[in-house]
N, C-alpha and C. Protein backbone atom coordinates (compact mmCIF):
# COMPACT_ATOMS: atom_id res chain seq x y z
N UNK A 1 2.95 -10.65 59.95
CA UNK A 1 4.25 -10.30 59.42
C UNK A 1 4.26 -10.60 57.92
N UNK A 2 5.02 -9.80 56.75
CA UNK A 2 5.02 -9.80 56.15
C UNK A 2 6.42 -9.94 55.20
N UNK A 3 6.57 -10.87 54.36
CA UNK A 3 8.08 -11.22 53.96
C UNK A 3 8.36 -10.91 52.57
N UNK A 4 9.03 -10.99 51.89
CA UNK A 4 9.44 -11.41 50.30
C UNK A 4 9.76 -12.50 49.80
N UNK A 5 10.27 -13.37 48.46
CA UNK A 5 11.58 -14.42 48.67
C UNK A 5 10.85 -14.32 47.46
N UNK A 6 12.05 -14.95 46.50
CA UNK A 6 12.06 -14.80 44.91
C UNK A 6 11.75 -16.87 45.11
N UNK A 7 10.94 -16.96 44.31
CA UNK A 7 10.24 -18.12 43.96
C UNK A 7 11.49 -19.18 43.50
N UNK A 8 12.65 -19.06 43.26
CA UNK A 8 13.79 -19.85 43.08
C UNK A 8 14.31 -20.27 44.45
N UNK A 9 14.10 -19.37 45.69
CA UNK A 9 14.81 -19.65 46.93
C UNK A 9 14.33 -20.49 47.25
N UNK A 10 14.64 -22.08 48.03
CA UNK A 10 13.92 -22.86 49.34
C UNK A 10 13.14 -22.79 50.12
N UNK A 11 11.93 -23.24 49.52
CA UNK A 11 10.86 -23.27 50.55
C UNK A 11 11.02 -22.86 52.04
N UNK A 12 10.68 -22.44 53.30
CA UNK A 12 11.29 -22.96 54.59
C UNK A 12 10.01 -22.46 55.31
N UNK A 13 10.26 -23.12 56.78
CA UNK A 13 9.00 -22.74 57.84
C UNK A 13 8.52 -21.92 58.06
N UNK A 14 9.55 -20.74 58.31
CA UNK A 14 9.98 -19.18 58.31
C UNK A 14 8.91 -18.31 57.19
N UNK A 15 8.79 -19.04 56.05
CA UNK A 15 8.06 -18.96 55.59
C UNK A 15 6.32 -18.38 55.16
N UNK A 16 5.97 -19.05 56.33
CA UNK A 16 4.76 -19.12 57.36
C UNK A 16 3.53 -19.23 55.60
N UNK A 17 2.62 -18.77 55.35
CA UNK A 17 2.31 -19.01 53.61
C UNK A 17 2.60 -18.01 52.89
N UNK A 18 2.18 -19.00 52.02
CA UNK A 18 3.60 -18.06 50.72
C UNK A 18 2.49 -18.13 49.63
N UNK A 19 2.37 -16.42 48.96
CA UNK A 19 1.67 -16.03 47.97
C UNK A 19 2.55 -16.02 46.77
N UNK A 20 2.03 -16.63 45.74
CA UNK A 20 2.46 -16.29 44.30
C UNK A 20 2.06 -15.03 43.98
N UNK A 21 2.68 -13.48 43.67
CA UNK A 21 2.15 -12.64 43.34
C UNK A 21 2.37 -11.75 42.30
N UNK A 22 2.42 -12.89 40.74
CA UNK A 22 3.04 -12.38 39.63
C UNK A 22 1.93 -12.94 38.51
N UNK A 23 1.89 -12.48 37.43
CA UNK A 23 0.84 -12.69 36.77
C UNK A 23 1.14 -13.83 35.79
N UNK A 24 2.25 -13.85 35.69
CA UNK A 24 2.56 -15.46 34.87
C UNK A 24 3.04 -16.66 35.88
N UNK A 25 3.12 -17.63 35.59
CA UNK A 25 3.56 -18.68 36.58
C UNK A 25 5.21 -18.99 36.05
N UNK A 26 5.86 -18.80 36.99
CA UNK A 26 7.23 -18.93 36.82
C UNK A 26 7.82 -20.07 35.89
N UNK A 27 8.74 -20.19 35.21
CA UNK A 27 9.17 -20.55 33.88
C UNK A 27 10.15 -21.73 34.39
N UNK A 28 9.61 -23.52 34.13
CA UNK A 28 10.74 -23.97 34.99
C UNK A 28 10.09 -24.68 36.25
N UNK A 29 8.89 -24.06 36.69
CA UNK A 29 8.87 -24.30 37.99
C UNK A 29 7.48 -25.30 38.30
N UNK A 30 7.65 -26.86 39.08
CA UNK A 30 6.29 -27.38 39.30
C UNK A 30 5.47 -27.29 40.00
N UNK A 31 4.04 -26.64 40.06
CA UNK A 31 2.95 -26.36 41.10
C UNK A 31 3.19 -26.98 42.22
N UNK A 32 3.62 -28.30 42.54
CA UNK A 32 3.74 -29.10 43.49
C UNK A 32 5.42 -28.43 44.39
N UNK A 33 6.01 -27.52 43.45
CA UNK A 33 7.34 -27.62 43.99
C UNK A 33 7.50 -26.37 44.89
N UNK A 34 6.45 -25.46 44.48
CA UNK A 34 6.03 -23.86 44.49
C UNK A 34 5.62 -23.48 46.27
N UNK A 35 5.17 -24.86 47.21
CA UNK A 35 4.32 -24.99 48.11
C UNK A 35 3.87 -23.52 48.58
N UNK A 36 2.76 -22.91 47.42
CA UNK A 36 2.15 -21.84 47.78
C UNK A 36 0.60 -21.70 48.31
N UNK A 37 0.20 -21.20 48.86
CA UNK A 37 -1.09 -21.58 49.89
C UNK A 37 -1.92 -20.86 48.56
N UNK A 38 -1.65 -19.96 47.60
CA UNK A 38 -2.50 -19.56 46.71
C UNK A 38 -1.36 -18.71 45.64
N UNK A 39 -2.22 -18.84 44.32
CA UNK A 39 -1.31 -17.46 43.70
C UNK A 39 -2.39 -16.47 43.34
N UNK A 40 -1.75 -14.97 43.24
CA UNK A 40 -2.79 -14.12 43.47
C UNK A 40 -2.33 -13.45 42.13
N UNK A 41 -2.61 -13.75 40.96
CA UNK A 41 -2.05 -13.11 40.18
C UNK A 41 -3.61 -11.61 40.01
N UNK A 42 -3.98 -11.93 40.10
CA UNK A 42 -5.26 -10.77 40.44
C UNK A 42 -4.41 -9.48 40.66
N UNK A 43 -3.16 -9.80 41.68
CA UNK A 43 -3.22 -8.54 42.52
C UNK A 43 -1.62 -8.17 42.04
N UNK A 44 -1.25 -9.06 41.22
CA UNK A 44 -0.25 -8.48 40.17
C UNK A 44 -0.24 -7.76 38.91
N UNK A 45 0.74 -6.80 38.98
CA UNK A 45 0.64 -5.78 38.01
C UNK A 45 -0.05 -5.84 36.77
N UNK A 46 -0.85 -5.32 35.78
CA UNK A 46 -1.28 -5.26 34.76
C UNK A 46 -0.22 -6.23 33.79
N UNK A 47 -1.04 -6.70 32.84
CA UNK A 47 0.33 -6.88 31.52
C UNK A 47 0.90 -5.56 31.11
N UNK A 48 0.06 -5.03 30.97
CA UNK A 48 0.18 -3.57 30.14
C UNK A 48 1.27 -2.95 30.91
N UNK A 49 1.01 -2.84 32.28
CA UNK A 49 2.05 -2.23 33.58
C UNK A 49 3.17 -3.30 33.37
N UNK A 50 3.18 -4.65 33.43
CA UNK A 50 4.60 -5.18 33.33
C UNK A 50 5.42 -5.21 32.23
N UNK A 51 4.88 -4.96 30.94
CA UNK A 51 5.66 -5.22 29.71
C UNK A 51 5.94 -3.19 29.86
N UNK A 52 5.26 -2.33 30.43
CA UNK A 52 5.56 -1.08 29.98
C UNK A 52 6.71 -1.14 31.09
N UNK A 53 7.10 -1.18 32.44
CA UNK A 53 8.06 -1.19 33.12
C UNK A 53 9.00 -1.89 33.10
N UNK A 54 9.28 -3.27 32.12
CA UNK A 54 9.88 -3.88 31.78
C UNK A 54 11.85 -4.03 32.67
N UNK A 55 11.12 -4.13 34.30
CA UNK A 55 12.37 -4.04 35.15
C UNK A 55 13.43 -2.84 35.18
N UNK A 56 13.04 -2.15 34.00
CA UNK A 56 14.21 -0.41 34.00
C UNK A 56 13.71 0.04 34.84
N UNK A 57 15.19 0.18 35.36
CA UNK A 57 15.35 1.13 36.96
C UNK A 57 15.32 2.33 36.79
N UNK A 58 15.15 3.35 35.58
CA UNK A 58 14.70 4.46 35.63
C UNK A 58 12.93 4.48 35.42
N UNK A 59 12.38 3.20 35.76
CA UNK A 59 10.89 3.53 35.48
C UNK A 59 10.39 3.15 36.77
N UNK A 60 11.30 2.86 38.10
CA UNK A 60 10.41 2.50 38.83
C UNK A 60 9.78 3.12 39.60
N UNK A 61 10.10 4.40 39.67
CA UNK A 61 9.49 5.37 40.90
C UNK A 61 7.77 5.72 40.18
N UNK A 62 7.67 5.54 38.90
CA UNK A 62 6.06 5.36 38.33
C UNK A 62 5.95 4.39 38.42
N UNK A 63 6.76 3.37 38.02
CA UNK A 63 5.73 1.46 38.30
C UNK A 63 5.00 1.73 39.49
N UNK A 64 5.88 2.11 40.92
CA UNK A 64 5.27 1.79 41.72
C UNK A 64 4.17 2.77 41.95
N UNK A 65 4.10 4.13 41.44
CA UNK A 65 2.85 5.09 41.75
C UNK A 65 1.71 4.03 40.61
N UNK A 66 2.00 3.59 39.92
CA UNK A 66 1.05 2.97 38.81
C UNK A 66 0.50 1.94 39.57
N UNK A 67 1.66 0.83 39.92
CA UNK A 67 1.36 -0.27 40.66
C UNK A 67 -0.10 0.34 41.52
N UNK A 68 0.12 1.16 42.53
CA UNK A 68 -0.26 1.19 43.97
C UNK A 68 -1.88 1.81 43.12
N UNK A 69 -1.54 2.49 42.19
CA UNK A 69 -3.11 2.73 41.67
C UNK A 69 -3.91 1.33 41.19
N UNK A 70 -3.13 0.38 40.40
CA UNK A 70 -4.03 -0.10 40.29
C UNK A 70 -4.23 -1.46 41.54
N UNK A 71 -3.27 -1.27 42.50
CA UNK A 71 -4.11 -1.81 44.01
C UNK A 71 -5.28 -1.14 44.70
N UNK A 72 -4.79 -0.05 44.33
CA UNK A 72 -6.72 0.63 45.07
C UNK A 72 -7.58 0.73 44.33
N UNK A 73 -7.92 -0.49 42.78
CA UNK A 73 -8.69 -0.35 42.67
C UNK A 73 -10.05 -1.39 43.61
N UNK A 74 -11.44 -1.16 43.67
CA UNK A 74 -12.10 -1.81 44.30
C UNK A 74 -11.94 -3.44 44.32
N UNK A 75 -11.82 -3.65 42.91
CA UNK A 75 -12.10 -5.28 42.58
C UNK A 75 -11.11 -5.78 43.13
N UNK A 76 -9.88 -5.45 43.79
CA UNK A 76 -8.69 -6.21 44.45
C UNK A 76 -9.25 -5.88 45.87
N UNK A 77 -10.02 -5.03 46.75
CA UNK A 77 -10.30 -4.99 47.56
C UNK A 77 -10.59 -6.14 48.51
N UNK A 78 -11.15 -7.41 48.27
CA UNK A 78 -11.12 -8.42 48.92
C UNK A 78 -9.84 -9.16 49.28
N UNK A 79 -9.75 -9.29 48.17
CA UNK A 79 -8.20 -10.09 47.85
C UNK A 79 -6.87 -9.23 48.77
N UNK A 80 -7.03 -7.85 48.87
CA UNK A 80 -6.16 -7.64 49.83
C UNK A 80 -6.59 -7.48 51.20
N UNK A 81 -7.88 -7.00 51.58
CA UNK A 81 -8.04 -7.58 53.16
C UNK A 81 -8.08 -9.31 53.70
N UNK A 82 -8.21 -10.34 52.76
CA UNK A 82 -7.60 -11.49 53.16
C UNK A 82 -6.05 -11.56 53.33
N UNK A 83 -5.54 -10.97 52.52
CA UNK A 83 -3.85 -11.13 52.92
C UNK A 83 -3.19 -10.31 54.03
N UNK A 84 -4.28 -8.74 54.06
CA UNK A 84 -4.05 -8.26 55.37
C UNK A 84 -4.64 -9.32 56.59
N UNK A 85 -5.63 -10.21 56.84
CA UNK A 85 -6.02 -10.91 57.21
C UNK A 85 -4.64 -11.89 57.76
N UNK A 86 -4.09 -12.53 57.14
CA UNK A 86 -3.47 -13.53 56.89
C UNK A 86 -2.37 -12.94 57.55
N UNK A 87 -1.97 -12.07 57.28
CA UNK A 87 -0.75 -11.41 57.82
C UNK A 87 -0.92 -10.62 59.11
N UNK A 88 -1.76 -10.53 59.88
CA UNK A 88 -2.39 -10.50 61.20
C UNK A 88 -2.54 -11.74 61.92
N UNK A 89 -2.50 -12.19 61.42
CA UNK A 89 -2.51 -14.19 62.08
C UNK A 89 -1.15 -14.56 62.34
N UNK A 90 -0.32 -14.44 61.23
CA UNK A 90 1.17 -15.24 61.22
C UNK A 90 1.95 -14.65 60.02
N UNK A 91 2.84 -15.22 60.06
CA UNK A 91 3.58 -14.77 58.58
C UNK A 91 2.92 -15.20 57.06
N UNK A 92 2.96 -14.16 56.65
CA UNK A 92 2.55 -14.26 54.60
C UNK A 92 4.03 -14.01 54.00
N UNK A 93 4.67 -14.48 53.44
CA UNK A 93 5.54 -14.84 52.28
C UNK A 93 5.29 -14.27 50.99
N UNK A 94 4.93 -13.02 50.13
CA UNK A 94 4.92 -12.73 49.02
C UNK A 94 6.11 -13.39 48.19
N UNK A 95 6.03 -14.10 47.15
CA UNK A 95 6.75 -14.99 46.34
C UNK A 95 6.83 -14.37 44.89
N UNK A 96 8.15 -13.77 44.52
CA UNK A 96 8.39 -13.57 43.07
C UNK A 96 9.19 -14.45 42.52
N UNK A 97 8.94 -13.86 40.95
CA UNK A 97 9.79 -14.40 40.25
C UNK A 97 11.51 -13.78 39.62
N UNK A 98 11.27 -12.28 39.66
CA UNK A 98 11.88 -11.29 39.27
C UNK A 98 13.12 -11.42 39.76
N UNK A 99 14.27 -11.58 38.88
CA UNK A 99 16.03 -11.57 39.27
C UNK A 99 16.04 -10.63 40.29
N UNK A 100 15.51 -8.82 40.15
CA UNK A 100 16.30 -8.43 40.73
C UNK A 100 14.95 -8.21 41.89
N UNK A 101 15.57 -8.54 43.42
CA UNK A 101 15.14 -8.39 44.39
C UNK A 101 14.89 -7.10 45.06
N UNK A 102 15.35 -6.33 44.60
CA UNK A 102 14.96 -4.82 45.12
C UNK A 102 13.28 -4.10 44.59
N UNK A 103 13.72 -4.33 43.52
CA UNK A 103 12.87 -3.65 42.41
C UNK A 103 11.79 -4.39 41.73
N UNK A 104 10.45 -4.57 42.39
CA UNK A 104 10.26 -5.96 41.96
C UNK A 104 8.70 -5.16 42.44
N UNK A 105 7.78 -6.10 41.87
CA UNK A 105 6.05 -5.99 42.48
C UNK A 105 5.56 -6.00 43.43
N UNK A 106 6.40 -7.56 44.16
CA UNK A 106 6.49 -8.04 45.76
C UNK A 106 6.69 -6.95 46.78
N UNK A 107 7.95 -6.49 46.41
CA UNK A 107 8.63 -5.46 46.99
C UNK A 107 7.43 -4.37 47.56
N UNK A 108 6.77 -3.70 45.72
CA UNK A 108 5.79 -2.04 46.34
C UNK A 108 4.52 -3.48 47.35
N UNK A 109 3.94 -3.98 46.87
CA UNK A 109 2.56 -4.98 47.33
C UNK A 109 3.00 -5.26 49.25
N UNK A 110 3.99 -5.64 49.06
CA UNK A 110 4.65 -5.80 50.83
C UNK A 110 4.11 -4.09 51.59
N UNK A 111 5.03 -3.03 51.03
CA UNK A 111 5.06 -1.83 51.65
C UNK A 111 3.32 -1.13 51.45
N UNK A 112 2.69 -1.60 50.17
CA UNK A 112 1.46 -1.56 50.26
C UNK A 112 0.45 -2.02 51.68
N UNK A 113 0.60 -3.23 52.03
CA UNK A 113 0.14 -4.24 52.75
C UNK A 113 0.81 -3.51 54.41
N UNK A 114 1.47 -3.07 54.72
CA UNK A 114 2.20 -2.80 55.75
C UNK A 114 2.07 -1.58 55.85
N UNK A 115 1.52 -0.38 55.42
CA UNK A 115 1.37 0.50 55.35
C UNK A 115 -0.33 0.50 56.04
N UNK A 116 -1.29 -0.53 55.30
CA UNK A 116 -2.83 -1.01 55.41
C UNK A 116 -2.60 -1.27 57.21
N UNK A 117 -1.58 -2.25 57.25
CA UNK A 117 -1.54 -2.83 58.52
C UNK A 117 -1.03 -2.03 59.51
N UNK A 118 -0.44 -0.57 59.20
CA UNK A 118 0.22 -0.07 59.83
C UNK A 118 1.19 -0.45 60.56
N UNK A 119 2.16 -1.24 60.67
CA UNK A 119 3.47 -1.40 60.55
C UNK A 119 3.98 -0.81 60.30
N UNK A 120 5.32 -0.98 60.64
CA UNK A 120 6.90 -0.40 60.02
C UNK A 120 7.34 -1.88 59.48
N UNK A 121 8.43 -1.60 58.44
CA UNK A 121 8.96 -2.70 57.35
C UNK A 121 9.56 -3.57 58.82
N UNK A 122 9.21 -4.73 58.63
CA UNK A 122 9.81 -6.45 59.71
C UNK A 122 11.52 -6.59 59.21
């Protein structure tokens, strides 16, 4: 199973592990406080892709065609059959940082991942 939760919310069980999946480390926040089993900034958006999409909601229907290209590229290939991995076992937690919860990296990387796993959205 596969979840979301913006890196400000409360840790919880429900939880099951929880990926950091943003390319900076949240602003504010202590490694120890984060209880994330890993952060994958690998498999977060480019700089280039996050400063060019810069959260405008008229850019997201390309973030995410951009995003999802540069998930298929090879070199993330490991890195996402462990989290498909992981998320065949128990719950994975994708963890942002991003205010708005809709529109976010987590968000396309989840429907990415669940799409791999063939699922429908949990």
């Amino acid at each position: 199973m596969l979840r979301v939760k913006r890196i400000s919310e409360k840790p919880s069980p429900a939880d099951g592990e929880r990926f950091l999946v943003d390319r900076l480390w949240p602003r504010g926040l202590k490694k120890e406080d984060a209880h994330l089993q890993a952060w994958l900034k690998d498999l977060a958006p480019s700089t280039e892709l996050r400063r060019w999409f810069s959260h405008d909601p008229q850019r997201w229907e390309e973030f995410q065609h951009r995003y999802i290209a540069e998930l298929e590229d090879p070199e993330k290939a490991s890195q996402i059959k462990a989290l498909l991995e992981r998320a065949r076992q128990g719950t994975a937690t994708l963890v942002f940082a991003a205010r708005d919860t809709e529109k976010n990296n987590a968000v396309v990387l989840k429907q990415y991942l669940e799409q791999r796993l063939g699922s429908s959205p949990r």
